[in-house]
C-alpha atoms as a PDB file:
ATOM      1  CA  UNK A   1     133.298  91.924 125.357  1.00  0.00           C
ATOM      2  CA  UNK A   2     136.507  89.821 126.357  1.00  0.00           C
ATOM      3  CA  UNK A   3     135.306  87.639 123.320  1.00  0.00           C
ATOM      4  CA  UNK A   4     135.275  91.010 120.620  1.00  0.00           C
ATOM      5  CA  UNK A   5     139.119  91.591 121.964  1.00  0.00           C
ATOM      6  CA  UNK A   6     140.151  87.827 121.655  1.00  0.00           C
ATOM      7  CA  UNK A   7     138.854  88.295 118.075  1.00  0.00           C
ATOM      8  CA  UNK A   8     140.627  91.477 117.077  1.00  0.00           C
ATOM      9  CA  UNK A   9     143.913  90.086 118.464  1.00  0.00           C
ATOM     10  CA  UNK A  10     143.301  86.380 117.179  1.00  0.00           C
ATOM     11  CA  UNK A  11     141.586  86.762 113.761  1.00  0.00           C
ATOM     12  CA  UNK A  12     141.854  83.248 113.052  1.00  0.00           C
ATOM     13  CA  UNK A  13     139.735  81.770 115.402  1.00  0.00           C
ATOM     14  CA  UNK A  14     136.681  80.086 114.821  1.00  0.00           C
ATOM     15  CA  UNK A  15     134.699  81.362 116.960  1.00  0.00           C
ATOM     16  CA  UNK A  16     135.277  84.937 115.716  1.00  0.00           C
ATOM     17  CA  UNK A  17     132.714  85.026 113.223  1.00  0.00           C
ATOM     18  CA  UNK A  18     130.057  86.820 114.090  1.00  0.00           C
ATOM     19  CA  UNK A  19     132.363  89.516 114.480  1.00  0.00           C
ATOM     20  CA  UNK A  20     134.388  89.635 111.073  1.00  0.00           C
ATOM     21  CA  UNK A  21     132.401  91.719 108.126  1.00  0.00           C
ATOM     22  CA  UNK A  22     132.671  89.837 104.432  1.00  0.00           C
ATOM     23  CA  UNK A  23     133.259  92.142 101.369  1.00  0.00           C
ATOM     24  CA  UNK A  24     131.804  90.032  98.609  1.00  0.00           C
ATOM     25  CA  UNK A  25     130.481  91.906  95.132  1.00  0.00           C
ATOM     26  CA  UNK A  26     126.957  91.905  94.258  1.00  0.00           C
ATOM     27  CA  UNK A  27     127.345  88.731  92.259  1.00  0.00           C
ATOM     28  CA  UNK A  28     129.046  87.136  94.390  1.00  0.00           C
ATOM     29  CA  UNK A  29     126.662  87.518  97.114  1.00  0.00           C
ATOM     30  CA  UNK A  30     123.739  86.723  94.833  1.00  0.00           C
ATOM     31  CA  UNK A  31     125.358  83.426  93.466  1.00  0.00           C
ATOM     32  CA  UNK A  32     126.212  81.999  96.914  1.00  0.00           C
ATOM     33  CA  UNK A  33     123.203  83.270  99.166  1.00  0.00           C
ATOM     34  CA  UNK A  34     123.031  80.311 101.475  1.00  0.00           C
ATOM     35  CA  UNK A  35     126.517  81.255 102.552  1.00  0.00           C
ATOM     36  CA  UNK A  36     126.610  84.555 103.475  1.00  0.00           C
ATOM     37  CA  UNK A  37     122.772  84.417 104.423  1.00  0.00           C
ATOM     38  CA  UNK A  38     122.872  85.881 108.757  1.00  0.00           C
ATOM     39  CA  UNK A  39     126.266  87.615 107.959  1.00  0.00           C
ATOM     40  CA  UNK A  40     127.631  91.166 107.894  1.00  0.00           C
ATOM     41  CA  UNK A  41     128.257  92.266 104.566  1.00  0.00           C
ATOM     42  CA  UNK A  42     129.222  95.381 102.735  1.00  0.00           C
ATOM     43  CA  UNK A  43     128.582  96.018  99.362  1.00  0.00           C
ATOM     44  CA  UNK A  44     128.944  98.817  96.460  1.00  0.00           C
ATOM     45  CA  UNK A  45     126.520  99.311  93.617  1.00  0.00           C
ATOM     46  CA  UNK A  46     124.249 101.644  92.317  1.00  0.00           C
ATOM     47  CA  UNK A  47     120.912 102.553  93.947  1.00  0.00           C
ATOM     48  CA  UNK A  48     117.460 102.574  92.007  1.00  0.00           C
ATOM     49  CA  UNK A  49     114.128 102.127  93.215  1.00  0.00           C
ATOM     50  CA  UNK A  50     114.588 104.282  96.152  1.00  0.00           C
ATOM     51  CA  UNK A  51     111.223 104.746  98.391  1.00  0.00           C
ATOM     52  CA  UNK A  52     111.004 106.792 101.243  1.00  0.00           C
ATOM     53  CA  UNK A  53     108.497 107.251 103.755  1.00  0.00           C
ATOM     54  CA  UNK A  54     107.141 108.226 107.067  1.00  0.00           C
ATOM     55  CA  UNK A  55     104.990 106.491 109.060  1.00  0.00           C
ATOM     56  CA  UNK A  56     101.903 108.802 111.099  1.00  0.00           C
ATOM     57  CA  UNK A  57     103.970 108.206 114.533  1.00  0.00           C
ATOM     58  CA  UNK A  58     106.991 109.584 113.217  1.00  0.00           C
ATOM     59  CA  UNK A  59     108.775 106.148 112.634  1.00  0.00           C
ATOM     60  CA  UNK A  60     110.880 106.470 108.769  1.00  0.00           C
ATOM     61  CA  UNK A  61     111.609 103.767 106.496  1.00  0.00           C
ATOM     62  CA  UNK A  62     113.473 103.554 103.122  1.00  0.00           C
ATOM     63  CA  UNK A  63     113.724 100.756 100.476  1.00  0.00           C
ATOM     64  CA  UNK A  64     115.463 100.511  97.325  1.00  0.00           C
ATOM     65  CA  UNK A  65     117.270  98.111  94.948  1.00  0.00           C
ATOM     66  CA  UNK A  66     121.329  98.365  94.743  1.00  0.00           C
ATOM     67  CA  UNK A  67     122.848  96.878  91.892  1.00  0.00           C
ATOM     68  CA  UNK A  68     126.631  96.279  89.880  1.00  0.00           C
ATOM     69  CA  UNK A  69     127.168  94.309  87.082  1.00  0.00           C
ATOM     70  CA  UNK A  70     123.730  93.238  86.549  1.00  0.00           C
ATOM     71  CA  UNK A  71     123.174  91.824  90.100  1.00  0.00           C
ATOM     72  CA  UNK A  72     120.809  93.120  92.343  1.00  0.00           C
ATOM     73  CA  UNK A  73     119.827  92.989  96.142  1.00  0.00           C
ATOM     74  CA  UNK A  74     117.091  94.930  98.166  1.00  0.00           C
ATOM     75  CA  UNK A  75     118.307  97.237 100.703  1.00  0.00           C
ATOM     76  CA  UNK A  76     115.735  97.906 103.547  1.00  0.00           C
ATOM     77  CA  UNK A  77     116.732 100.566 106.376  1.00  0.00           C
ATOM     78  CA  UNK A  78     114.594 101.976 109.435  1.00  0.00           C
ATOM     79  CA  UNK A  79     115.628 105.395 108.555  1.00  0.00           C
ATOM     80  CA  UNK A  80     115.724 107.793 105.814  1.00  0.00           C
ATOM     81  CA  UNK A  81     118.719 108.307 104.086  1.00  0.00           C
ATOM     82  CA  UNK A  82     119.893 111.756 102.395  1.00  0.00           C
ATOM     83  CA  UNK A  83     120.362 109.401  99.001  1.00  0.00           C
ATOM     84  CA  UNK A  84     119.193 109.440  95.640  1.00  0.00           C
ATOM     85  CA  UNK A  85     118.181 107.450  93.049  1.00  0.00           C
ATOM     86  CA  UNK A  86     121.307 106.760  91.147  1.00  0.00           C
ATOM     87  CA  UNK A  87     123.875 107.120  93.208  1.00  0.00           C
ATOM     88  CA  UNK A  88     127.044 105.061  94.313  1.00  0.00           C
ATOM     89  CA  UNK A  89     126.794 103.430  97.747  1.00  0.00           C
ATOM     90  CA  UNK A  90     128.048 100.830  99.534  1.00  0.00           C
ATOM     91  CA  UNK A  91     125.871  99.319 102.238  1.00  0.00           C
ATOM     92  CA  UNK A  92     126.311  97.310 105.248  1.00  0.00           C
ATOM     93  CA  UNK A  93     124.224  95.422 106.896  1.00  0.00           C
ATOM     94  CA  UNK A  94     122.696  91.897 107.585  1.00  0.00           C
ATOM     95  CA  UNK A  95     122.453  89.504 104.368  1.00  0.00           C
ATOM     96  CA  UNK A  96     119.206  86.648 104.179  1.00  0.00           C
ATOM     97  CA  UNK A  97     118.926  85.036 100.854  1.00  0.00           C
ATOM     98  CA  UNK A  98     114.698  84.834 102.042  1.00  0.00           C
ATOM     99  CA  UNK A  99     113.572  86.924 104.789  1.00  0.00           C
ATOM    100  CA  UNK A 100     110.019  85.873 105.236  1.00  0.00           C
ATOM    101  CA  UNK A 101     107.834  89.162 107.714  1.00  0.00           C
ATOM    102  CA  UNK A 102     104.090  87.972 107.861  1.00  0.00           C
ATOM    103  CA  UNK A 103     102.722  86.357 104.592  1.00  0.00           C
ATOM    104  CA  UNK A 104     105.855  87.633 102.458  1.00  0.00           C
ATOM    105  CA  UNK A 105     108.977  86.387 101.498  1.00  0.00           C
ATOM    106  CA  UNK A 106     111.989  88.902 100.351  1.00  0.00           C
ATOM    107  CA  UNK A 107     114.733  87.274  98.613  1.00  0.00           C
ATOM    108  CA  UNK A 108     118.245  88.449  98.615  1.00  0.00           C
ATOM    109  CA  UNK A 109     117.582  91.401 100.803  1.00  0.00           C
ATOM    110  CA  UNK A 110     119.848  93.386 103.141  1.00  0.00           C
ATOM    111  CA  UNK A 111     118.681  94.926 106.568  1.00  0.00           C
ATOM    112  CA  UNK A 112     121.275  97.926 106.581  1.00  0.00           C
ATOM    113  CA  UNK A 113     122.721  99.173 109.396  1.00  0.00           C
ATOM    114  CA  UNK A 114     124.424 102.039 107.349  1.00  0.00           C
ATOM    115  CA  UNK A 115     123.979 103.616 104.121  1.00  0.00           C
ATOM    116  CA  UNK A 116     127.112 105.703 103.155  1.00  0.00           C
ATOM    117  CA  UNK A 117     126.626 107.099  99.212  1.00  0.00           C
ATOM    118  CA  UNK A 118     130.578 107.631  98.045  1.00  0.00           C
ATOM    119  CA  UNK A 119     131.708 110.618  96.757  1.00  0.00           C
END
């Protein structure tokens, strides 16, 4: 906790990092994975590929694609959403250029902490 305040009231320390959130574009992000790959990001683009679904002990997932300018990421959250296919978001959450669970490996994928369409 003393760290977090040290942070807010020295921004340009080092050590701060973890606790700083980068606002790259889609592009961006996708062009230079390596770099933002275990970071905090937020990003805006336009969801597609939106699944929903509910697992038989009650436990929800969602997964879709979010995309601007021809760049795309995949957006998994452990919760449903009140979103559509279609609409503007921006997302933030946890960026890995590959995210290997099991035998698979997800590339360019975000783990989203919070899905907020705009309106």
């Amino acid at each position: 906790m003393i760290e977090q305040v040290f942070c807010v009231l020295l921004p340009l320390l080092s050590g701060c990092s973890p606790y700083r959130q980068d606002v790259p574009t889609i592009l961006a992000l996708v062009q230079n994975a390596p770099r933002f790959t275990g970071h905090v990001v937020a990003v805006t683009g336009t969801a597609r590929s939106l699944h929903q679904w509910r697992y038989k002990d009650g436990y929800r997932s969602e997964i879709f694609t979010l995309c601007d300018t021809g760049s795309c990421v995949t957006v998994y959250k452990t919760a449903n959403s009140p979103i559509h296919d279609g609409e503007l978001l921006t997302v933030r959450g946890t960026f890995y250029d590959r995210l290997r669970i099991e035998r698979r490996i997800y590339r360019n994928e975000i783990e989203a902490g919070a899905v907020l369409p705009l309106d």
